[in-house]
Protein backbone atom coordinates (compact mmCIF):
# COMPACT_ATOMS: atom_id res chain seq x y z
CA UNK A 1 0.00 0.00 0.00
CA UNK A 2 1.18 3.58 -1.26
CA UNK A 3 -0.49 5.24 1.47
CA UNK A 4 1.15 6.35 4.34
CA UNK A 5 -0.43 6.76 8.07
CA UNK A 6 0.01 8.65 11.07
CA UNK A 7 1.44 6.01 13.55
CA UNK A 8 2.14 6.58 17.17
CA UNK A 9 5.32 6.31 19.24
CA UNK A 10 3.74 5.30 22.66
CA UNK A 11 6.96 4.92 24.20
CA UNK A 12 8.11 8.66 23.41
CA UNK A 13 4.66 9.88 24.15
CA UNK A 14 4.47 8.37 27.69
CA UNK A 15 7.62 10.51 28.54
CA UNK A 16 5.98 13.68 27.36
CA UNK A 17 5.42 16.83 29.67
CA UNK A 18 1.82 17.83 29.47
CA UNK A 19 0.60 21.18 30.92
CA UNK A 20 -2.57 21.64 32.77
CA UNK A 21 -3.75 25.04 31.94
CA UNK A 22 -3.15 23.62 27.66
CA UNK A 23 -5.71 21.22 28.79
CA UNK A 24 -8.37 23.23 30.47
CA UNK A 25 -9.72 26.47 28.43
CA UNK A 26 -9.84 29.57 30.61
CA UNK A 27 -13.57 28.95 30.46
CA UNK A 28 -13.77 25.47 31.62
CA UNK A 29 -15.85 24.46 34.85
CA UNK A 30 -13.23 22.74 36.74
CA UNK A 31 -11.67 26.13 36.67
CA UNK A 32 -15.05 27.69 37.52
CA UNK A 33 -15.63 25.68 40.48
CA UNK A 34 -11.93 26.60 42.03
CA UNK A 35 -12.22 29.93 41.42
CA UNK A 36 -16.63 30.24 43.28
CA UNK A 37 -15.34 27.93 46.18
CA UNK A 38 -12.40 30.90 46.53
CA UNK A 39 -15.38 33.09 46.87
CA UNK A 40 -17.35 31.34 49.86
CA UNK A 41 -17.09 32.20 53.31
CA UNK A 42 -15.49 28.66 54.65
CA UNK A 43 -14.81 29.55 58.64
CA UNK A 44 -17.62 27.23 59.89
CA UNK A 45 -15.60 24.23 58.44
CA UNK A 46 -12.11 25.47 59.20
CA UNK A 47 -13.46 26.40 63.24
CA UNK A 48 -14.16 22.52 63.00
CA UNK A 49 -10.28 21.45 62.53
CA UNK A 50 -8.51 20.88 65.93
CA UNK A 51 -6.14 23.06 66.34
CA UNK A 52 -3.13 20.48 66.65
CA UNK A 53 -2.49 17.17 64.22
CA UNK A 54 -1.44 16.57 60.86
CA UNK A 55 -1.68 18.34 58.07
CA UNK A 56 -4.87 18.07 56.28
CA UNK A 57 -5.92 18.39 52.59
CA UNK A 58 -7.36 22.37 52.16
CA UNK A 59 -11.10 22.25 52.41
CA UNK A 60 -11.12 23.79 49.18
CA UNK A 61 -9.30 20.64 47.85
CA UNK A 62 -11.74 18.12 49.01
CA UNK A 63 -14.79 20.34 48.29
CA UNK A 64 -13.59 21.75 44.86
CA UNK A 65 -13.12 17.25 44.14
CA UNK A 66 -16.65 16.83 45.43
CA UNK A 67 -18.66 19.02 43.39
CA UNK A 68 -16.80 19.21 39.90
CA UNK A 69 -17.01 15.23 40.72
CA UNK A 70 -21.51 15.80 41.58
CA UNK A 71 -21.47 18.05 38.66
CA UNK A 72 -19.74 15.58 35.94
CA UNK A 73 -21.58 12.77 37.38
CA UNK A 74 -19.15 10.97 39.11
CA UNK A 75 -20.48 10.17 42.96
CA UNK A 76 -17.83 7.42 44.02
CA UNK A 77 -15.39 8.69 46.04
CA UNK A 78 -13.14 5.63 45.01
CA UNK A 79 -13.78 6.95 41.12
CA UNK A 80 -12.87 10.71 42.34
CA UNK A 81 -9.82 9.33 44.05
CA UNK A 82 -8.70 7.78 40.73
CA UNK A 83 -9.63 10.82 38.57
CA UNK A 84 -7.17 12.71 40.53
CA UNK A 85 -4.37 10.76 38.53
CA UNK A 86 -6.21 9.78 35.80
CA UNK A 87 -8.31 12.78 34.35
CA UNK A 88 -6.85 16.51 33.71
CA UNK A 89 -9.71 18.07 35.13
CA UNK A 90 -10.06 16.45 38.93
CA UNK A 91 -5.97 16.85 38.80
CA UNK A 92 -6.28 20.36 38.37
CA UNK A 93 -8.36 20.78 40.90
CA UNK A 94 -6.37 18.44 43.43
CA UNK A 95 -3.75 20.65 43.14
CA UNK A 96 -1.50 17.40 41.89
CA UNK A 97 -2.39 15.68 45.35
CA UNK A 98 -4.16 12.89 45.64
CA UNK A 99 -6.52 12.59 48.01
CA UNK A 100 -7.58 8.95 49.14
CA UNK A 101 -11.47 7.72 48.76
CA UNK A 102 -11.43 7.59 52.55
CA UNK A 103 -10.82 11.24 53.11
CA UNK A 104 -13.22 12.55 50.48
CA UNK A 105 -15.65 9.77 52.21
CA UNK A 106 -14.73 10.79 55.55
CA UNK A 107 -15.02 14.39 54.43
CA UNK A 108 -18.06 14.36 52.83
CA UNK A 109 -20.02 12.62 55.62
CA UNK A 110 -18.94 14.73 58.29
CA UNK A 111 -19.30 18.09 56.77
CA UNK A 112 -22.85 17.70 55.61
CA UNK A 113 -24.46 20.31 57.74
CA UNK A 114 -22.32 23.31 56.23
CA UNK A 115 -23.62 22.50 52.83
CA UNK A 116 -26.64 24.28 53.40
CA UNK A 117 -24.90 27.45 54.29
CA UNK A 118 -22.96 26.90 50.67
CA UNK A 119 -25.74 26.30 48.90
CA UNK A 120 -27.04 29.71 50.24
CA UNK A 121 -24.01 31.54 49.42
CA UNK A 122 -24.19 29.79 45.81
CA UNK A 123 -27.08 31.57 45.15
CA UNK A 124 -26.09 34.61 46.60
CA UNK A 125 -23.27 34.52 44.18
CA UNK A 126 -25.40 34.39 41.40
CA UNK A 127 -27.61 36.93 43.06
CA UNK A 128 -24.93 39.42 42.20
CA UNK A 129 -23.82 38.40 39.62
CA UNK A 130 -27.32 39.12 37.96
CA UNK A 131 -28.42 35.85 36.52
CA UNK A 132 -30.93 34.82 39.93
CA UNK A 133 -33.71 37.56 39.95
CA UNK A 134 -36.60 35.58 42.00
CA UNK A 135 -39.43 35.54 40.23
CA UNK A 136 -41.96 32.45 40.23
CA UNK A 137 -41.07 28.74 40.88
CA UNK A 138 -41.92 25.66 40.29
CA UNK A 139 -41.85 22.88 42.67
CA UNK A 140 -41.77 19.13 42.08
CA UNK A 141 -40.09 15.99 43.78
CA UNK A 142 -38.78 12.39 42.33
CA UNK A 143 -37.93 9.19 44.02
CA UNK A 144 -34.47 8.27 44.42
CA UNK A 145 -33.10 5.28 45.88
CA UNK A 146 -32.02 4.57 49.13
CA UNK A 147 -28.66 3.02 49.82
CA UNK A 148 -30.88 -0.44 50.22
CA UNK A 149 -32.19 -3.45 49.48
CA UNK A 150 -35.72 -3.79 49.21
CA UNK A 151 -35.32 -7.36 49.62
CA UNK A 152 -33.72 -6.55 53.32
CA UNK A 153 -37.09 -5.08 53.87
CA UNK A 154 -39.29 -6.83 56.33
CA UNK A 155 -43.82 -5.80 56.47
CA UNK A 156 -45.33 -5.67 59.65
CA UNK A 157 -47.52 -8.72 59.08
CA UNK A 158 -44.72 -11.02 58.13
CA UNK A 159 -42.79 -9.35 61.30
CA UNK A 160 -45.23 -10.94 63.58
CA UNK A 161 -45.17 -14.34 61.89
CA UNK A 162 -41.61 -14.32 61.89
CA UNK A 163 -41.35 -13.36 65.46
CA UNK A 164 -44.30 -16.09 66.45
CA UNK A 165 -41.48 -18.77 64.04
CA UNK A 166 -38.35 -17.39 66.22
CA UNK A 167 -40.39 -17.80 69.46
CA UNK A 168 -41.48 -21.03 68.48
CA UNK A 169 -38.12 -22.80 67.88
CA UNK A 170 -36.77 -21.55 70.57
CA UNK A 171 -38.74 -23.37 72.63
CA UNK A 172 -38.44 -26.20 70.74
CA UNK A 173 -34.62 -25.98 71.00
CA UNK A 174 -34.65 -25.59 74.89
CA UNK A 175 -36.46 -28.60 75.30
CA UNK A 176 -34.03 -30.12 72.64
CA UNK A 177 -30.72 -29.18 75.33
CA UNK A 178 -32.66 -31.15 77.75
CA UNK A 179 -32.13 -34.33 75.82
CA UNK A 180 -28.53 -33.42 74.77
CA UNK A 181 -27.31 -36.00 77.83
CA UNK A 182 -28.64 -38.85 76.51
CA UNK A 183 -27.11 -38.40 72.72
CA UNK A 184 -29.97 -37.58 70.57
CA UNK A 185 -28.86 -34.35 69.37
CA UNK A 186 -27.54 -34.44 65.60
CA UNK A 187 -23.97 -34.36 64.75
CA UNK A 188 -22.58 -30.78 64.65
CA UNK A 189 -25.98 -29.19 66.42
CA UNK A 190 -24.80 -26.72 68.93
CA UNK A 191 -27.69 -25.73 70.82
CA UNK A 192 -27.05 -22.78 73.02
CA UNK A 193 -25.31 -21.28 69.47
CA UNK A 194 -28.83 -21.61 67.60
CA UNK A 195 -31.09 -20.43 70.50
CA UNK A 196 -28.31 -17.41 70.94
CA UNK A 197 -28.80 -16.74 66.88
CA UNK A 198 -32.87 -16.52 67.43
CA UNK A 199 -32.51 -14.47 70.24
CA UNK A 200 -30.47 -12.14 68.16
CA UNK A 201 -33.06 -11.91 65.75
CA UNK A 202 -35.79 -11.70 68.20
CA UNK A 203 -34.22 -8.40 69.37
CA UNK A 204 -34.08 -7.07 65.68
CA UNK A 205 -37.49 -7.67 65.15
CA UNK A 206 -38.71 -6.23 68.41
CA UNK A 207 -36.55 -3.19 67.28
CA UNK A 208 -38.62 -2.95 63.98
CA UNK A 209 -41.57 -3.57 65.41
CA UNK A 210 -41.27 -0.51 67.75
CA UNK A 211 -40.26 1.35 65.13
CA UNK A 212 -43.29 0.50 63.02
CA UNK A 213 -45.38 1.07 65.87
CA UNK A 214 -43.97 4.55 66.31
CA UNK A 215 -44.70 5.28 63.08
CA UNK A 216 -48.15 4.35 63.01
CA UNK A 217 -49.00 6.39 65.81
CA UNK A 218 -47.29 9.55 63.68
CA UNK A 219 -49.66 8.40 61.07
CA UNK A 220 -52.88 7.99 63.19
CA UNK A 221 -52.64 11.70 64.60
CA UNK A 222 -51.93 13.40 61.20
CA UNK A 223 -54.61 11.49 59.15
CA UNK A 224 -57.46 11.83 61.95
CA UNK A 225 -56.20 15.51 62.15
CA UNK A 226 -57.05 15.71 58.32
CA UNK A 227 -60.17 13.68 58.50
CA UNK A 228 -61.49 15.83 61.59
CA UNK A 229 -60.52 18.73 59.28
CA UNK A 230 -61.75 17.24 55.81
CA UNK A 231 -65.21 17.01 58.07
CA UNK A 232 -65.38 20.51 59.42
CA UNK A 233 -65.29 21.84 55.94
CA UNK A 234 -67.90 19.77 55.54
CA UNK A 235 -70.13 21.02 58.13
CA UNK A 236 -69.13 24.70 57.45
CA UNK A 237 -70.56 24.00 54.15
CA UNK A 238 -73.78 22.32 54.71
CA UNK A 239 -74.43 24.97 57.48
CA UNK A 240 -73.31 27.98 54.68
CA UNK A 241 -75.55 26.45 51.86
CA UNK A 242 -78.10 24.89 53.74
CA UNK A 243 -77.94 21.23 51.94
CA UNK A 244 -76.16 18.33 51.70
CA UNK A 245 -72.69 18.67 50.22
CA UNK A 246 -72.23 16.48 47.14
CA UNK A 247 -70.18 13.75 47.18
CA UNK A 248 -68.96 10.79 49.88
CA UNK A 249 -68.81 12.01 53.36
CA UNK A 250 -64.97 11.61 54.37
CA UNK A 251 -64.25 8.33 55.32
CA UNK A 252 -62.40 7.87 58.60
CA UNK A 253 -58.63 6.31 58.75
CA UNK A 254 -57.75 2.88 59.96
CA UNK A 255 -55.69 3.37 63.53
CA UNK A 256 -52.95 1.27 64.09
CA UNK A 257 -50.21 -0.30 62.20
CA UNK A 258 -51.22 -1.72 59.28
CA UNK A 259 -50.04 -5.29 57.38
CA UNK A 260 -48.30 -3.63 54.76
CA UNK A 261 -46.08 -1.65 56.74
CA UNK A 262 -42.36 -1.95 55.98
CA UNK A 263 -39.15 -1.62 57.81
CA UNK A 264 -35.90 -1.75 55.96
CA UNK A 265 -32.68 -3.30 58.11
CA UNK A 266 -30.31 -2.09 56.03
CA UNK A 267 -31.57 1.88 56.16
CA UNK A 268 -34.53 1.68 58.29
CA UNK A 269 -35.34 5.48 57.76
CA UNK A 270 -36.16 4.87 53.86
CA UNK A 271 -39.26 3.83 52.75
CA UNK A 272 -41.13 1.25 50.19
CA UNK A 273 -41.99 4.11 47.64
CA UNK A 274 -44.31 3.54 44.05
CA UNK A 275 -42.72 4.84 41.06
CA UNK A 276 -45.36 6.27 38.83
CA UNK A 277 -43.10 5.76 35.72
CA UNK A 278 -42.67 2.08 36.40
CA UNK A 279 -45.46 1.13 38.51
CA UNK A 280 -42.53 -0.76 40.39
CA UNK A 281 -41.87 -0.58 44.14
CA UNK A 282 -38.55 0.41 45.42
CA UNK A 283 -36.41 1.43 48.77
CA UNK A 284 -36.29 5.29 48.39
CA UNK A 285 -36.39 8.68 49.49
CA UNK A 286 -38.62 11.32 48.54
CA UNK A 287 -36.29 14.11 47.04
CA UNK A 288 -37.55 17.84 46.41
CA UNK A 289 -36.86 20.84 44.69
CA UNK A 290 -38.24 24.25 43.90
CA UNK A 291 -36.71 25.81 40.82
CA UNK A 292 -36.96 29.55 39.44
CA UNK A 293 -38.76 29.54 36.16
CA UNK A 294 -36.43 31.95 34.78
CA UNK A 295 -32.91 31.30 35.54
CA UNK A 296 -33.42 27.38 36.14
CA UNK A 297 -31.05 27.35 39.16
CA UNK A 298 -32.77 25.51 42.47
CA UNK A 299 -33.23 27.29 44.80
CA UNK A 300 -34.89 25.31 47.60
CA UNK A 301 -34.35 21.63 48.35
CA UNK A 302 -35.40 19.32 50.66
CA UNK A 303 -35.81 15.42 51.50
CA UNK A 304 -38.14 12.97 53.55
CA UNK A 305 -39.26 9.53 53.68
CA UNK A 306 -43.15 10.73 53.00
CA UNK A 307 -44.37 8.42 49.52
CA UNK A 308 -46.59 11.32 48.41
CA UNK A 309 -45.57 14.84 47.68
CA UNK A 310 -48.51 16.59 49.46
CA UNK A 311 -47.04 17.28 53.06
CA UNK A 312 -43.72 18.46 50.99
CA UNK A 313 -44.43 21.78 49.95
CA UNK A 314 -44.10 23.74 53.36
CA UNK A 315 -40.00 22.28 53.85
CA UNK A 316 -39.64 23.40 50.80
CA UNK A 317 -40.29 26.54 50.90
CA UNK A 318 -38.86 26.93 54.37
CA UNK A 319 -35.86 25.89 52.28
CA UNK A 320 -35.62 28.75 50.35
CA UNK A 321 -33.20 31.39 51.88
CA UNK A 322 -35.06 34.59 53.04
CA UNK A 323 -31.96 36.47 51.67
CA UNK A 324 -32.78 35.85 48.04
CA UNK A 325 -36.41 37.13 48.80
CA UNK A 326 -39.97 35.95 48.18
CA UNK A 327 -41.50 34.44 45.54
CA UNK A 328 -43.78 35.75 43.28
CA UNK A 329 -46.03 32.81 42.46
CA UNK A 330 -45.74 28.85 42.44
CA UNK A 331 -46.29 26.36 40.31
CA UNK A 332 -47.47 22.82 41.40
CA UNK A 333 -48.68 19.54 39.74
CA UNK A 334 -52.10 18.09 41.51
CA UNK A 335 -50.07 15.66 43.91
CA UNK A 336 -49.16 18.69 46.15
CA UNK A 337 -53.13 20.30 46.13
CA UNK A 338 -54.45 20.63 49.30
CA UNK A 339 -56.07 23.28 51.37
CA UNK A 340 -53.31 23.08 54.14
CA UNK A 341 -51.21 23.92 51.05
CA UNK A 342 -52.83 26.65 49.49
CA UNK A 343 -53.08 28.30 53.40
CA UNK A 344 -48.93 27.65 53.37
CA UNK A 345 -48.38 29.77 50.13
CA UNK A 346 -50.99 32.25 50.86
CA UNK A 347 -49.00 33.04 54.48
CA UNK A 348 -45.72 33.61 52.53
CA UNK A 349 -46.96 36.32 50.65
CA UNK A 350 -46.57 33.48 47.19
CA UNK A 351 -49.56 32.98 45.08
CA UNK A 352 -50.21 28.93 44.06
CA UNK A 353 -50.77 27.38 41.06
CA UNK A 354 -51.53 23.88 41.75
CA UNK A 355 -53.47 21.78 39.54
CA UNK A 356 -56.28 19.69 40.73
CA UNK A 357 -56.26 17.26 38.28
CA UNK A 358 -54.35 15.71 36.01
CA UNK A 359 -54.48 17.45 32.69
CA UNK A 360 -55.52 15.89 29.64
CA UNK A 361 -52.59 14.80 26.80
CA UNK A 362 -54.56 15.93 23.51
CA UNK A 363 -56.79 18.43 24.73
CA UNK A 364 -59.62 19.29 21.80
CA UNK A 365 -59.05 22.81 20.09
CA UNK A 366 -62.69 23.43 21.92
CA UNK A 367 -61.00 23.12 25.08
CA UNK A 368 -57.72 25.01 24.30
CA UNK A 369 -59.48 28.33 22.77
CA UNK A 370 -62.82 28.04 24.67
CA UNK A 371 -63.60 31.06 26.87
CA UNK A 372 -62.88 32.03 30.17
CA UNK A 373 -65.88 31.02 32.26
CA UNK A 374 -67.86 33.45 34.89
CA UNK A 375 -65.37 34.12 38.32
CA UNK A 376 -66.89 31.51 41.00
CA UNK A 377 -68.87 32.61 43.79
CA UNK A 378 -66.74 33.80 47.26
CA UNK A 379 -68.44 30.64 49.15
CA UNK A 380 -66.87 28.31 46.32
CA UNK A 381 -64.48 25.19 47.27
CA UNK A 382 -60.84 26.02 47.05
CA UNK A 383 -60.56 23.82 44.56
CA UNK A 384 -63.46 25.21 42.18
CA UNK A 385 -61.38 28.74 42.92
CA UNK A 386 -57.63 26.77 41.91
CA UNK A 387 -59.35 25.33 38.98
CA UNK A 388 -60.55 28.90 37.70
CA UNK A 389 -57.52 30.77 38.45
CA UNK A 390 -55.57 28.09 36.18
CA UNK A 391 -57.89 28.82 33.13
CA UNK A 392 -56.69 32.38 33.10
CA UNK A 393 -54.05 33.98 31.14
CA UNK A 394 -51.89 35.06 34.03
CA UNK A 395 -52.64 30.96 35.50
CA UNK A 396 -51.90 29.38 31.80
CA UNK A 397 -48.53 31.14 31.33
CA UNK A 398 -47.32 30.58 35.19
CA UNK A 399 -48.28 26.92 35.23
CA UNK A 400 -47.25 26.33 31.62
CA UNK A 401 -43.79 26.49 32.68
CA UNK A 402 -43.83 24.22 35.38
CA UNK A 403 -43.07 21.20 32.88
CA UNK A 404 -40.25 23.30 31.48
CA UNK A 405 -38.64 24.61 34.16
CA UNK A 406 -38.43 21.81 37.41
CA UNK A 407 -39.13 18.79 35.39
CA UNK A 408 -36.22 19.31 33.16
CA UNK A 409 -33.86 19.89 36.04
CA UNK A 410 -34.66 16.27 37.95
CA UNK A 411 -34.62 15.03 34.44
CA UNK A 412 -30.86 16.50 34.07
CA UNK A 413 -29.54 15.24 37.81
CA UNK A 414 -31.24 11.93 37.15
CA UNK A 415 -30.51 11.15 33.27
CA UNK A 416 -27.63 13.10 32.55
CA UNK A 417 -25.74 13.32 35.99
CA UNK A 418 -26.98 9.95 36.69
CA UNK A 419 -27.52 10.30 39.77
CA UNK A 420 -30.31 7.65 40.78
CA UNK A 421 -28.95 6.27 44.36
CA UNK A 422 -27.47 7.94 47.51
CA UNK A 423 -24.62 6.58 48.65
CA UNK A 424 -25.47 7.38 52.28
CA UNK A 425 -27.97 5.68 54.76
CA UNK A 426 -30.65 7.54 56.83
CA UNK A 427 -32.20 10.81 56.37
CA UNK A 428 -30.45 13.38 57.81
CA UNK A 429 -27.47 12.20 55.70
CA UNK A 430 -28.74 11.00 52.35
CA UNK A 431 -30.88 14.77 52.86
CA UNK A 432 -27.17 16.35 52.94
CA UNK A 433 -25.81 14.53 50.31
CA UNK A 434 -29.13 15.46 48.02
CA UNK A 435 -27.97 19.74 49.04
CA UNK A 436 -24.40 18.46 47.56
CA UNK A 437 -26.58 16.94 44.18
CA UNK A 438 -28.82 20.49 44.05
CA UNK A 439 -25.69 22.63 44.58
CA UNK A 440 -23.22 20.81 42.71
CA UNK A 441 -26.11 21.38 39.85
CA UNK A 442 -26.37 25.40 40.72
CA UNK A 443 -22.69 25.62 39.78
CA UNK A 444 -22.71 23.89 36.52
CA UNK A 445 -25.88 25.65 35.85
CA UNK A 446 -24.32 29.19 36.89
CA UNK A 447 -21.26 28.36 34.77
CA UNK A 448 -23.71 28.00 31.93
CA UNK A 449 -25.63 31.02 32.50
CA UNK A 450 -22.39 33.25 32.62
CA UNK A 451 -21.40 32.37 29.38
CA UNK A 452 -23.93 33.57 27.74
């Protein structure tokens, strides 16, 4: 062949000097994330340093590593430990060290509780620099899984069968021991070792089932609460208009745990959540955000172990920092509608949006272009007064955004970040590490908007 090819001399070219900054364009996030983290106020994590020891990685170091490695998608700390020598980027912003997976682990874990104050300052950052004007949001939440097993899960009915087996053969193995004297045991049976190994159990389960209990007595007073409320209205209304309201009366909750109840060993603070995508059941949390329509940058977050997103509007917005100011108005799909909720926005000074009902896919062109119909009377249901206050312009243009604006952002952390699993157990922590997914987002979002 005539041809001739541009060959390689690997030898040669693993003895080549490569610099950093003819790898990373002035403009390049690794870059951006150095030079923000330069900007925060850090003393809350530095008062936490004894003041004698060795000498410890920067904080700036470990937190630069964490949230280019949040922002790019890479979560392991073992991965972000090997990026340091392997990839130009997480080198850069090692500062040449390297970091081992423990530290960053160690790091991350026990630093959670200043994230929120960096998240803050995040967004104060992009406060000033003009790009976060708050305006109206949109709120929404997703399920993300736990750092478990659903099959480590245990229900409350098969809890008390279980504990009814253990009981059972331990009984049966006492009055085994008594016959161990006269050689009837079989070979390699050591009794007190299986009674000890049911008693361990035992204990487990009496721990879950304590737990479960607990939590059905949290569930008993909130949902009689709302069915003594849902009732009220009820009254209030038959007494205002003098008939029968229309519809079921409310129907009162079922006290006490219930068979279906689970309790997870592994991370007993998640729960056994539906996914409305898959109609699957998995081990999750119940993540939340609230996004501004303009900008896309988050600007509240929050996280719970609550399967429906209706009592997950008020942490929300108590998540949003007062410093950045109020909302104008919200947008929310119909699994948040509620009259507690509307009450919650209404007392901020935010006017709500929520649907209260799932809108249809191919609306007719009647629908779409029919006119607005007559105000509805001041004694009207909130919900007859949400459902006319979403046919109106000002309604159709705030609430038409809400599946542009939040739903694109979980759809970006989930599909494109990947992130789809914490990698730390109970809520308090995995509710840190989600702050570290929102703000790790804010800066790669930030970076984008400054650019333009």
């Amino acid at each position: 062949m005539s041809r001739k090819f541009k060959t390689a001399d690997y030898d040669a070219t693993l003895d080549v000097t490569v610099r950093l900054g003819d790898c990373l364009p002035p403009n390049h996030l690794a870059r951006f994330v150095v030079d923000t983290i330069a900007q925060l106020d850090l003393v809350a994590i530095y008062a936490r340093y004894a003041a004698r020891g060795g000498q410890p990685y920067a904080p700036e170091i470990l937190l630069g590593l964490l949230f280019y490695g949040y922002a790019t998608g890479v979560f392991s700390t073992r991965k972000i430990e090997r990026a340091t020598a392997e990839t130009v980027p997480f080198r850069f912003i090692a500062g040449n060290f390297h970091p081992d997976h423990d530290t960053l682990a160690t790091f991350r874990k026990t630093f959670l509780p200043e994230l929120k104050d960096l998240f803050v300052q995040v967004l104060l950052l992009a406060q000033l620099a003009g790009v976060l004007k708050l305006g109206n949001i949109s709120l929404d939440g997703t399920k993300i899984h736990a750092d478990a097993s659903k099959s480590r899960a245990v229900s409350y009915k098969h809890l008390l069968a279980l504990e009814a087996q253990l009981r059972a053969e331990v009984e049966e193995l006492f009055a085994l021991s008594e016959r161990a004297e006269q050689g009837e045991l079989p070979d390699g049976l050591v009794v007190s070792d299986e009674i000890a190994i049911r008693q361990a159990r035992l204990v487990r389960l009496a721990q879950a089932k304590a737990v479960l209990d607990a939590r059905a007595y949290e569930r008993d007073a909130r949902e009689q609460a709302e069915y003594d409320a849902k009732v009220q209205e009820r009254a209030d209304t038959a007494q205002r208009t003098r008939r029968t309201p229309r519809g079921r009366p409310p129907k009162a909750p079922t006290l006490g745990p219930r068979d279906k109840d689970q309790y997870n060993f592994t991370d007993p603070e998640s729960r056994i959540m539906k996914h409305s995508s898959s109609e699957g059941f998995e081990q999750d949390y119940n993540a939340q955000i609230a996004v501004d329509q303009a900008s896309l940058l988050i600007v509240g977050e929050s996280l719970s172990n609550h399967p429906t997103d209706q009592h997950e509007a008020d942490p929300t917005l108590d998540a949003i920092p007062p410093d950045l100011g109020t909302p104008d108005a919200a947008a929310l799909d119909t699994g948040y509608f509620s009259t507690a909720n509307i009450a919650a926005f209404e007392r901020r000074d935010i006017e709500p949006y929520i649907a209260t009902g799932r809108d249809p896919h191919h609306p007719s062109w009647q629908d779409r272009f029919a006119a607005l119909p007559a105000p509805p009377a001041d004694d009207a249901s909130p919900m007859v007064k949400m459902a006319y206050k979403l046919k109106t312009v000002l309604g159709k243009a705030i609430y038409g955004l809400r599946k542009c604006t939040v739903e694109p952002v979980i759809g970006i952390i989930k599909e494109v970040l990947g992130f789809r699993q914490f990698s730390l157990r109970g809520e308090q922590a995995a509710g840190g590490e989600w702050c570290l997914v929102c703000l790790a987002f804010n800066l790669k979002r930030l970076h984008t908007l400054l650019q333009g």
